[in-house]
N, C-alpha and C. Protein backbone atom coordinates (compact mmCIF):
# COMPACT_ATOMS: atom_id res chain seq x y z
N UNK A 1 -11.38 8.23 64.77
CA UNK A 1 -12.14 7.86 63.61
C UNK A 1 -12.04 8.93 62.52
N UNK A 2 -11.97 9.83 62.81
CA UNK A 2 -12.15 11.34 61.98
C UNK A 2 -10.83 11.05 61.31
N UNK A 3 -9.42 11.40 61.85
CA UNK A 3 -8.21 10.99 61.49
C UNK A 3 -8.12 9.76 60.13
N UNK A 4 -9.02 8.38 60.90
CA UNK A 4 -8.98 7.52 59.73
C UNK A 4 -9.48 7.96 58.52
N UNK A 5 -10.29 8.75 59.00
CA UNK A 5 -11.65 9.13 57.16
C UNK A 5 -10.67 9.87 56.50
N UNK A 6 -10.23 10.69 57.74
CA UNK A 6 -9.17 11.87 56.81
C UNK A 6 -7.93 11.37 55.79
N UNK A 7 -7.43 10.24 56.77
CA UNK A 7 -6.13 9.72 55.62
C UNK A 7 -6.51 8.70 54.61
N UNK A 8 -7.71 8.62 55.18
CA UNK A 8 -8.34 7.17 53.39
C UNK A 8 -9.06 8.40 52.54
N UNK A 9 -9.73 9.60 52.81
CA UNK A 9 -9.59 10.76 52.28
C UNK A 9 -8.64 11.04 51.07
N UNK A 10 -7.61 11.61 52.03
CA UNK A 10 -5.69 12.08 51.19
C UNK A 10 -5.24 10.79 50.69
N UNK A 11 -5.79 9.28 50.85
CA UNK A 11 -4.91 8.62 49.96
C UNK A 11 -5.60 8.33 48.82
N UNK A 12 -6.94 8.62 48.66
CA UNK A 12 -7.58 8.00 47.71
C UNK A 12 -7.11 9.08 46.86
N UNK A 13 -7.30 10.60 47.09
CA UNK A 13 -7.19 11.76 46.74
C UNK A 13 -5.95 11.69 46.13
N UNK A 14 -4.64 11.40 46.71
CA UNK A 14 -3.49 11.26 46.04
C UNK A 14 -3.26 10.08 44.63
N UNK A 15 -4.10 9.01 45.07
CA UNK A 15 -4.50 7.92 43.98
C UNK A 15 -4.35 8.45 42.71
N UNK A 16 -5.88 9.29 43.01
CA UNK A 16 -6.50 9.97 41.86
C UNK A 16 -5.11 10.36 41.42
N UNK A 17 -4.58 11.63 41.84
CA UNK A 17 -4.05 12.08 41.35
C UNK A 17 -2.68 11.51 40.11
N UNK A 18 -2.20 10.75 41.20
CA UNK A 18 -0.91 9.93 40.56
C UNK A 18 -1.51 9.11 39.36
N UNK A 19 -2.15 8.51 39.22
CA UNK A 19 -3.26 7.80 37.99
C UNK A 19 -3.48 8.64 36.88
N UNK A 20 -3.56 10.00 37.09
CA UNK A 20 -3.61 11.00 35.83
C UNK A 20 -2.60 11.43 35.43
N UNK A 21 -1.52 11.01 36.14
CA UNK A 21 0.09 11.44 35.74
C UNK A 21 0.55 9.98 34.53
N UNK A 22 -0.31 9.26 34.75
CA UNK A 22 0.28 7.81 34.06
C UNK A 22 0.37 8.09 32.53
N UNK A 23 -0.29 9.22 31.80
CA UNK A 23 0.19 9.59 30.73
C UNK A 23 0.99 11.04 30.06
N UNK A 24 1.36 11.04 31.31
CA UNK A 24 2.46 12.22 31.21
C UNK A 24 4.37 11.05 30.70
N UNK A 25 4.56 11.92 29.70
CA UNK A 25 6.14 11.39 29.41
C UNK A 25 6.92 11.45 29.90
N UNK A 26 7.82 10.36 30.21
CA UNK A 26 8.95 10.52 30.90
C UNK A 26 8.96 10.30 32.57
N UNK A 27 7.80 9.20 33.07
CA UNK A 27 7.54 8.58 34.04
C UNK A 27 7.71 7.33 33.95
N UNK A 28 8.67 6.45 33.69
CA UNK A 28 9.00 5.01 33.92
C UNK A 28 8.06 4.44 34.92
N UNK A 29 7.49 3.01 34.30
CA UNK A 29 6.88 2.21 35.52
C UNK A 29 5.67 3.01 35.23
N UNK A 30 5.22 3.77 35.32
CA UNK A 30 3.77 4.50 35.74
C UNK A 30 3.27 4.77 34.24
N UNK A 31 3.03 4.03 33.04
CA UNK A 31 2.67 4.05 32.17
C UNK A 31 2.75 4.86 31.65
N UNK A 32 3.92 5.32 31.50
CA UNK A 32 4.55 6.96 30.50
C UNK A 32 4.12 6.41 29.09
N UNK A 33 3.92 7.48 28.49
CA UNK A 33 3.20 7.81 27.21
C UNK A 33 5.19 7.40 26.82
N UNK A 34 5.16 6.74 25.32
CA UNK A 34 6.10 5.99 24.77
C UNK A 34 6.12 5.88 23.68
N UNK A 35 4.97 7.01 23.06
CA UNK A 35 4.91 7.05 21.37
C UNK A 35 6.20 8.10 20.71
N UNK A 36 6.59 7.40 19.98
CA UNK A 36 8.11 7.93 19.29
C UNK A 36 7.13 9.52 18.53
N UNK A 37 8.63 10.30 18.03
CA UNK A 37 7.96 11.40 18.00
C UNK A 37 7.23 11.48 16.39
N UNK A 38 7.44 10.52 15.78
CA UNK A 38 6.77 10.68 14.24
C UNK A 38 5.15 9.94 14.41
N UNK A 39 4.86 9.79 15.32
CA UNK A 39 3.45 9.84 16.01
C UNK A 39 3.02 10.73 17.06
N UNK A 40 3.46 11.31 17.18
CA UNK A 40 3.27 12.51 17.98
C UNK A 40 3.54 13.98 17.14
N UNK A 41 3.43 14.05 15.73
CA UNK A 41 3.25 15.10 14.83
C UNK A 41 1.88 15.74 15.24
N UNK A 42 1.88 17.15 14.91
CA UNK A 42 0.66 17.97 14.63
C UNK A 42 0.35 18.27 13.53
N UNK A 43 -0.78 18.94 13.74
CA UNK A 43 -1.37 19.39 12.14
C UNK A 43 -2.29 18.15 10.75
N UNK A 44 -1.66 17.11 10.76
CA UNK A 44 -2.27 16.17 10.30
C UNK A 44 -1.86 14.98 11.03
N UNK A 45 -3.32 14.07 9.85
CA UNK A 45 -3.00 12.88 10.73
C UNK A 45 -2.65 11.91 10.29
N UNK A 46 -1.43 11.82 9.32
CA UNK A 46 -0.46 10.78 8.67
C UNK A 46 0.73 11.52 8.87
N UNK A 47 1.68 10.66 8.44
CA UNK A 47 2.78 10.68 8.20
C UNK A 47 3.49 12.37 7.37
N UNK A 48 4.22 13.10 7.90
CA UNK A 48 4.03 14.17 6.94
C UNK A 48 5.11 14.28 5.24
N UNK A 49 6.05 13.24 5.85
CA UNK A 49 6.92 12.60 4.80
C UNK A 49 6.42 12.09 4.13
N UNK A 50 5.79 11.56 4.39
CA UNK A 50 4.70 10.65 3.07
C UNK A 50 3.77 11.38 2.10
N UNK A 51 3.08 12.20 3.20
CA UNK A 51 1.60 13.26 2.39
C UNK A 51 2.88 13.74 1.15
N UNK A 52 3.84 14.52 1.94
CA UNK A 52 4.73 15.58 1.08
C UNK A 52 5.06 14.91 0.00
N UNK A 53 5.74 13.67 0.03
CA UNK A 53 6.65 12.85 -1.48
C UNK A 53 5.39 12.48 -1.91
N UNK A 54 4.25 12.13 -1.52
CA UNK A 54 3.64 12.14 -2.43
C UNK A 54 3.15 12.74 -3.53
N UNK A 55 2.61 14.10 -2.80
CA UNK A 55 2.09 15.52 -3.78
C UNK A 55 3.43 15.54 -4.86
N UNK A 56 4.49 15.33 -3.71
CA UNK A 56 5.66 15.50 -5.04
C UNK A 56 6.35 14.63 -6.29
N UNK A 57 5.94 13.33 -5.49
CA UNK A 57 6.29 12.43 -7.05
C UNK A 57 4.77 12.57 -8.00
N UNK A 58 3.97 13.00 -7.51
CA UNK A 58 2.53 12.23 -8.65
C UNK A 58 2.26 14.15 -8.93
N UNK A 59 3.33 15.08 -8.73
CA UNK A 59 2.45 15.99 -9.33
C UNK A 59 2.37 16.50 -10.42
N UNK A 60 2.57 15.61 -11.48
CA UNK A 60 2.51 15.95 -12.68
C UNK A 60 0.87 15.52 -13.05
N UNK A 61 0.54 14.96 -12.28
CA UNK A 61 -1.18 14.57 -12.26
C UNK A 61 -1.96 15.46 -11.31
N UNK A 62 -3.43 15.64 -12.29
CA UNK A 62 -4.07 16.43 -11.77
C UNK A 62 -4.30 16.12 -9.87
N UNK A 63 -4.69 17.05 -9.09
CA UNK A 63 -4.83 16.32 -7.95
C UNK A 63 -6.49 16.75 -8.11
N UNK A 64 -7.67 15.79 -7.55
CA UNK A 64 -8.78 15.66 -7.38
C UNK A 64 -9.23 16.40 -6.15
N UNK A 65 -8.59 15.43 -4.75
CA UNK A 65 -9.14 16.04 -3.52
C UNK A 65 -8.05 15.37 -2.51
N UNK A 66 -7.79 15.83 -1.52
CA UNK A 66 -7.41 15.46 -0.58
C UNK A 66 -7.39 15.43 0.77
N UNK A 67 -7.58 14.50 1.54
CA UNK A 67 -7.88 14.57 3.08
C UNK A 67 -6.65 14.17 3.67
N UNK A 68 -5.83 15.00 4.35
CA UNK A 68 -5.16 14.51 5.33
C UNK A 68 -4.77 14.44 6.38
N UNK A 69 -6.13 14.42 6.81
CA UNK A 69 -6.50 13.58 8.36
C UNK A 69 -7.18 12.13 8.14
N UNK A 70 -7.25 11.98 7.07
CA UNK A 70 -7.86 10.51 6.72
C UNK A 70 -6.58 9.87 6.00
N UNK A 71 -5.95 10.83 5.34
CA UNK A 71 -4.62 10.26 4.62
C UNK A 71 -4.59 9.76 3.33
N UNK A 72 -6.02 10.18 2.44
CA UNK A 72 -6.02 9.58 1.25
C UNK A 72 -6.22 10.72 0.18
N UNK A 73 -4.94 10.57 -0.87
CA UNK A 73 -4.95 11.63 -1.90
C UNK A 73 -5.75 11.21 -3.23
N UNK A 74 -6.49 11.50 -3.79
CA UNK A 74 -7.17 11.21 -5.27
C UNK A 74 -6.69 12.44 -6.35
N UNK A 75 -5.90 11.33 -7.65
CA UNK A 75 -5.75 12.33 -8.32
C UNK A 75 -6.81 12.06 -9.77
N UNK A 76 -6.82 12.62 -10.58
CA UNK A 76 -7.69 12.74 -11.52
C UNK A 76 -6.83 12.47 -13.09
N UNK A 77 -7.77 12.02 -14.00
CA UNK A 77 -7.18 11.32 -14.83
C UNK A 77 -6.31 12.30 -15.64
N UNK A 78 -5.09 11.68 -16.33
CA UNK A 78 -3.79 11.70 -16.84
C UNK A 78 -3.85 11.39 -18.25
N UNK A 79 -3.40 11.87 -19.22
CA UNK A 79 -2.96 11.57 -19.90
C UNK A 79 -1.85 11.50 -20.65
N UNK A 80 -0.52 10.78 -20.62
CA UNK A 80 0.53 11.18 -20.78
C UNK A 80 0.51 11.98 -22.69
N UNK A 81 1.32 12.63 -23.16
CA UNK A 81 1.18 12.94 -24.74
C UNK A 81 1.94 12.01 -25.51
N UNK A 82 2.26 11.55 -24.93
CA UNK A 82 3.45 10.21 -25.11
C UNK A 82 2.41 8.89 -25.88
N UNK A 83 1.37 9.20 -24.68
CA UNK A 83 0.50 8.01 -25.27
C UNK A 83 -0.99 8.65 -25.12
N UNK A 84 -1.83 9.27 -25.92
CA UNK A 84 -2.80 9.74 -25.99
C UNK A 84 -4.06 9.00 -26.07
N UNK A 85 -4.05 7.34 -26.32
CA UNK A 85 -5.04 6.39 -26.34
C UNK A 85 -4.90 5.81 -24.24
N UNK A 86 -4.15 6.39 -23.84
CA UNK A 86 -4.32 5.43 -22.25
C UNK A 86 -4.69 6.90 -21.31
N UNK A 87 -5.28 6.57 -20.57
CA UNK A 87 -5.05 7.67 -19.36
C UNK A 87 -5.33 6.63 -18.12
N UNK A 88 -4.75 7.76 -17.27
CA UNK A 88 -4.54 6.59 -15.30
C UNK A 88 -5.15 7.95 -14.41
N UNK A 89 -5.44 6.84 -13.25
CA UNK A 89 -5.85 7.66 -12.44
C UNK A 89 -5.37 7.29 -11.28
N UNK A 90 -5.28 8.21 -9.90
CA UNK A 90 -4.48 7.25 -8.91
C UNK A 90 -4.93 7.12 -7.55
N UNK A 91 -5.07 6.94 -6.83
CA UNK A 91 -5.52 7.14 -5.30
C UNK A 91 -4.11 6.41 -4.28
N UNK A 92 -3.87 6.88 -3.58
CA UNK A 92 -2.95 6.84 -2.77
C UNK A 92 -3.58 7.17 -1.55
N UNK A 93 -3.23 5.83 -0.53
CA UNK A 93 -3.69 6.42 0.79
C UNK A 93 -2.63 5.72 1.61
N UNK A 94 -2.40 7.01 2.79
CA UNK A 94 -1.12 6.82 3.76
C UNK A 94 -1.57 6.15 5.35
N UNK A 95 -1.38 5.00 5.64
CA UNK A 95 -2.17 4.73 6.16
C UNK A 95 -1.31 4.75 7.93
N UNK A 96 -0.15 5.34 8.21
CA UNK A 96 0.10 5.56 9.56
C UNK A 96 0.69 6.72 9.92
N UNK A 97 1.59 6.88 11.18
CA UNK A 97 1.93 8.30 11.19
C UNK A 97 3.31 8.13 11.21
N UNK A 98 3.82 6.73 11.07
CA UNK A 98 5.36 6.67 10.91
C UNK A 98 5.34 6.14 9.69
N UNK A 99 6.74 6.62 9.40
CA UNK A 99 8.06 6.47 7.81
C UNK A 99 7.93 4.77 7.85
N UNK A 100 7.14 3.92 7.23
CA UNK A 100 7.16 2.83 6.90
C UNK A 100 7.21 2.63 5.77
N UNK A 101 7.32 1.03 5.02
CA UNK A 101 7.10 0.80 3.61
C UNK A 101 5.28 0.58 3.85
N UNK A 102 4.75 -0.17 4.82
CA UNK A 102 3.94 -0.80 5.07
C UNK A 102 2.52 0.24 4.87
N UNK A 103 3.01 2.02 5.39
CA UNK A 103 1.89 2.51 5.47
C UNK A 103 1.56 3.57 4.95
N UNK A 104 1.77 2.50 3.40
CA UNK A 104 1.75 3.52 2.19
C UNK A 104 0.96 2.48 1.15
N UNK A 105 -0.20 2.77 0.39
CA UNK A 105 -0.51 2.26 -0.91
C UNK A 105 -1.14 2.53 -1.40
N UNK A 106 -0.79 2.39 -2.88
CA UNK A 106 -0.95 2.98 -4.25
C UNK A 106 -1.98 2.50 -4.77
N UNK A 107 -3.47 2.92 -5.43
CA UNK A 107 -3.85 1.94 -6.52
C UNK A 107 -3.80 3.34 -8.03
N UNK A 108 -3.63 2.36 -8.73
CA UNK A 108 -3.84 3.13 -10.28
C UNK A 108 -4.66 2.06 -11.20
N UNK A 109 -5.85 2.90 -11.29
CA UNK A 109 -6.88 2.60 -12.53
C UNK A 109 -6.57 3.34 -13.93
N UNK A 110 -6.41 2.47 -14.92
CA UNK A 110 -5.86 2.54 -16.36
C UNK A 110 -7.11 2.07 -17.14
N UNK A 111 -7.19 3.12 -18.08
CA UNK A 111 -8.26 2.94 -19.31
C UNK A 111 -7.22 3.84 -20.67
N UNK A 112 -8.06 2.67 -21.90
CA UNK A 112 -7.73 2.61 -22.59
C UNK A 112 -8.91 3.02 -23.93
N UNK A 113 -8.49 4.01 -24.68
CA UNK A 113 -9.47 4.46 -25.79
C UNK A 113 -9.77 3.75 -26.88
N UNK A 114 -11.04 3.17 -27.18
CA UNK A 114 -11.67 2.28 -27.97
C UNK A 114 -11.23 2.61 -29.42
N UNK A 115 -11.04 1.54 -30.45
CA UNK A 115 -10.71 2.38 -32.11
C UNK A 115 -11.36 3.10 -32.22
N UNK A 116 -11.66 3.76 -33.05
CA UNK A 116 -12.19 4.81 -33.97
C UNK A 116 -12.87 5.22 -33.36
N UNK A 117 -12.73 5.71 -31.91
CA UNK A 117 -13.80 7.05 -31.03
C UNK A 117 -12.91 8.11 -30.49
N UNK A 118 -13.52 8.94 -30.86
CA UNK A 118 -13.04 10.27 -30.40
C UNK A 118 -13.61 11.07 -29.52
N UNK A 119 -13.40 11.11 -28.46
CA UNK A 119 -14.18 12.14 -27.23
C UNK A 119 -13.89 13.33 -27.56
N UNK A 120 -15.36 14.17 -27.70
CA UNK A 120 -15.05 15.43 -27.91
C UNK A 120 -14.73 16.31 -26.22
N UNK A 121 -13.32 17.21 -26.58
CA UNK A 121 -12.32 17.21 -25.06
C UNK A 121 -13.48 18.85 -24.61
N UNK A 122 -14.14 19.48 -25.55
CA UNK A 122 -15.16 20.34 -25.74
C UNK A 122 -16.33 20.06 -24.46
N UNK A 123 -16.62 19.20 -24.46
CA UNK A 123 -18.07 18.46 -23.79
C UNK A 123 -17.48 18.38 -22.77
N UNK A 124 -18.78 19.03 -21.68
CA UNK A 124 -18.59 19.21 -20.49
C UNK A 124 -18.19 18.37 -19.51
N UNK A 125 -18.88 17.28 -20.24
CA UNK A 125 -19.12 15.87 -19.42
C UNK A 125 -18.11 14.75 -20.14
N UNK A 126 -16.97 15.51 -20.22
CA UNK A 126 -16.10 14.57 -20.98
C UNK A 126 -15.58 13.45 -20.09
N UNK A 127 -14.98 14.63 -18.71
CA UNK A 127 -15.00 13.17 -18.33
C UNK A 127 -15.62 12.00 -17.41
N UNK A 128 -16.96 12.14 -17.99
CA UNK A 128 -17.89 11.06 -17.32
C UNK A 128 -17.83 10.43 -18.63
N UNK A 129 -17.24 10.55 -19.96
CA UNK A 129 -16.94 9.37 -20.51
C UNK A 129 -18.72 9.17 -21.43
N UNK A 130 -19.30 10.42 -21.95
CA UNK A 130 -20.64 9.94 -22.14
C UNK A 130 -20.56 9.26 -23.46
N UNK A 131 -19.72 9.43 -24.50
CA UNK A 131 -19.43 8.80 -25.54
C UNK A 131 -19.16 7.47 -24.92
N UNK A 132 -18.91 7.14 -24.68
CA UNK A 132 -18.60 5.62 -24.01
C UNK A 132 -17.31 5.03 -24.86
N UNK A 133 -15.94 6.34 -25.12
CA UNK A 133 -14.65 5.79 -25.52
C UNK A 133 -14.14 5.33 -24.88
N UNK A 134 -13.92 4.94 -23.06
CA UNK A 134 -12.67 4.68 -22.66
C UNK A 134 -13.29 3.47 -22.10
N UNK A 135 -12.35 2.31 -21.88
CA UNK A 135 -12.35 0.85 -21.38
C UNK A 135 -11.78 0.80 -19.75
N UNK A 136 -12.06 -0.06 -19.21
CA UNK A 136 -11.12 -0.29 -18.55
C UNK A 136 -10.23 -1.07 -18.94
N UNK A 137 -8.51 -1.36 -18.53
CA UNK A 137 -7.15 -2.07 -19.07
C UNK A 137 -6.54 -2.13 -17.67
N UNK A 138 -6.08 -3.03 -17.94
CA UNK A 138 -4.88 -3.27 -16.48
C UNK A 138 -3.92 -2.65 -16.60
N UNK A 139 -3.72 -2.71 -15.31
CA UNK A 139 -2.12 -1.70 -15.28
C UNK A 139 -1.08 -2.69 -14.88
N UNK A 140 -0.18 -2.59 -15.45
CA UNK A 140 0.97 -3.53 -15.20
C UNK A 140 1.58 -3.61 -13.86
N UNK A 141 1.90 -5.10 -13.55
CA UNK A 141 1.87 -5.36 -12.28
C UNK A 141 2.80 -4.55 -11.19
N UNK A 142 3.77 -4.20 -11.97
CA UNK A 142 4.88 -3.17 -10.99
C UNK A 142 4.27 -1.93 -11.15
N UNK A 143 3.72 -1.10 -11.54
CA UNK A 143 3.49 0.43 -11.29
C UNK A 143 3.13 0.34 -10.17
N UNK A 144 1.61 -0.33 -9.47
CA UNK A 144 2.00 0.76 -8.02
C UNK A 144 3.30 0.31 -7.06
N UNK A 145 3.75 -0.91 -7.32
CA UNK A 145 4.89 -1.32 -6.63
C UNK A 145 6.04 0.07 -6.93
N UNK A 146 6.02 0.45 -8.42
CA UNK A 146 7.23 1.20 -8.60
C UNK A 146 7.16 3.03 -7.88
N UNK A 147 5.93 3.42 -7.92
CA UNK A 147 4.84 4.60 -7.53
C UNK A 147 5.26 4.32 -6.17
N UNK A 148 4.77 3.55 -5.18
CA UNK A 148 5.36 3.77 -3.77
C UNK A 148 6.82 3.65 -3.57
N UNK A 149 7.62 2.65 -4.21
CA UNK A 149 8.93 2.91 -4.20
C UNK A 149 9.71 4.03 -3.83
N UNK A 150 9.06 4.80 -5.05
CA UNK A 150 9.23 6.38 -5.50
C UNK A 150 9.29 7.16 -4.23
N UNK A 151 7.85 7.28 -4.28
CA UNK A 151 7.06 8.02 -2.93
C UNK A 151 7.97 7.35 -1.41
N UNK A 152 8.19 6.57 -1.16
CA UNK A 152 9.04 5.63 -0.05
C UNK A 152 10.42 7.06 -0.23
N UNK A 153 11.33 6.81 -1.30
CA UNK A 153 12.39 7.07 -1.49
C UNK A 153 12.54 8.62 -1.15
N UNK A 154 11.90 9.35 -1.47
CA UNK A 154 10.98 10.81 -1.76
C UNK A 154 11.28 11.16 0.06
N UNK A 155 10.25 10.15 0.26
CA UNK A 155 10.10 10.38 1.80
C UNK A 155 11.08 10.92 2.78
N UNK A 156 11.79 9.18 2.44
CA UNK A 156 13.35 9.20 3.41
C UNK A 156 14.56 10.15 3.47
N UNK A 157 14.28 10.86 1.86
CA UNK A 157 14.83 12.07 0.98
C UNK A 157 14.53 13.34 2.27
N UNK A 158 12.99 13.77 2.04
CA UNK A 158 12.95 14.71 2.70
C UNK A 158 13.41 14.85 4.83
N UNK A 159 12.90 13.16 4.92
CA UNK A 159 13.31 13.00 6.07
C UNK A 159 14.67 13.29 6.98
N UNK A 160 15.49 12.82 5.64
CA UNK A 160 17.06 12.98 5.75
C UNK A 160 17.43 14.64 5.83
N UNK A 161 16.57 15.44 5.24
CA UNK A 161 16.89 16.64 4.92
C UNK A 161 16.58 17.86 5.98
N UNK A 162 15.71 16.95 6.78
CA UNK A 162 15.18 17.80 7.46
C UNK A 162 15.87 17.49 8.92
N UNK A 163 16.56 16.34 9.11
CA UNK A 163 16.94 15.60 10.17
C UNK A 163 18.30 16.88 10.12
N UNK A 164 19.13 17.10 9.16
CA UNK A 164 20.63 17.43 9.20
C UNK A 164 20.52 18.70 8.77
């Protein structure tokens, strides 16, 4: 009887054991861990091709804040000199840890300066907009389509670069 306890003992004991191996890599059949290695990055928790082309196509805009372990960049409003009546603003959030088109998107909010108001650029609180010059305006339907493009292209850029 002792003998029996002992080997339902060592097999349960071995159970255990083999069951905690099921997410060790590179165990076929025994539920090996199978996440490719652009999910298996450290340090953050998106994509790092993505965070990077991003900072790098939009950094001609202020950057606001950024989390990336949440994966979402906010930048702060723009004004090109080109066109001094529009400014944009952008938020970009990366939403996986692999090089997709899918897990990437753009929004950009566009306002537009009312006639004859002038925000003084002096005032602290300029831009909370207390004069009440800027509107909201749409942004034309391809920018963020063309903005992730970018950022997409950026990506595969650095990806390629780093691969060879």
């Amino acid at each position: 009887m002792v003998l029996v306890r002992g080997a339902a003992v060592a097999l349960i004991a071995s159970g255990l054991m083999l069951g905690g191996c099921g997410s060790l890599p590179g165990l076929p059949g025994m539920g090996g861990n199978t996440r490719d290695a652009a999910s298996a990055q450290t340090g953050i928790g998106v994509n790092a091709y993505l965070w990077r082309a991003t900072l790098d196509t939009l950094s001609f805009m202020p950057l606001a804040n950024a989390d990336p372990w949440g994966g979402v960049i906010n930048y702060d409003w723009y004004i090109d000199p080109q066109t001094p009546n529009e400014r944009f603003k952008a938020t970009v959030f990366i939403l996986d840890r692999r090089l997709r088109a899918d897990a990437l998107n753009v929004s950009i909010t566009k306002q537009v300066m009312r006639e004859g108001c002038t925000p003084n650029p002096a005032d602290p609180d300029a831009d909370a907009d207390t004069a009440g010059c800027w509107t909201g305006a749409r942004v034309a339907a391809q920018t963020e389509t063309d903005l992730e493009n970018a950022i997409l292209t950026k990506a595969r850029q650095l990806n390629l670069s780093n691969a060879g």
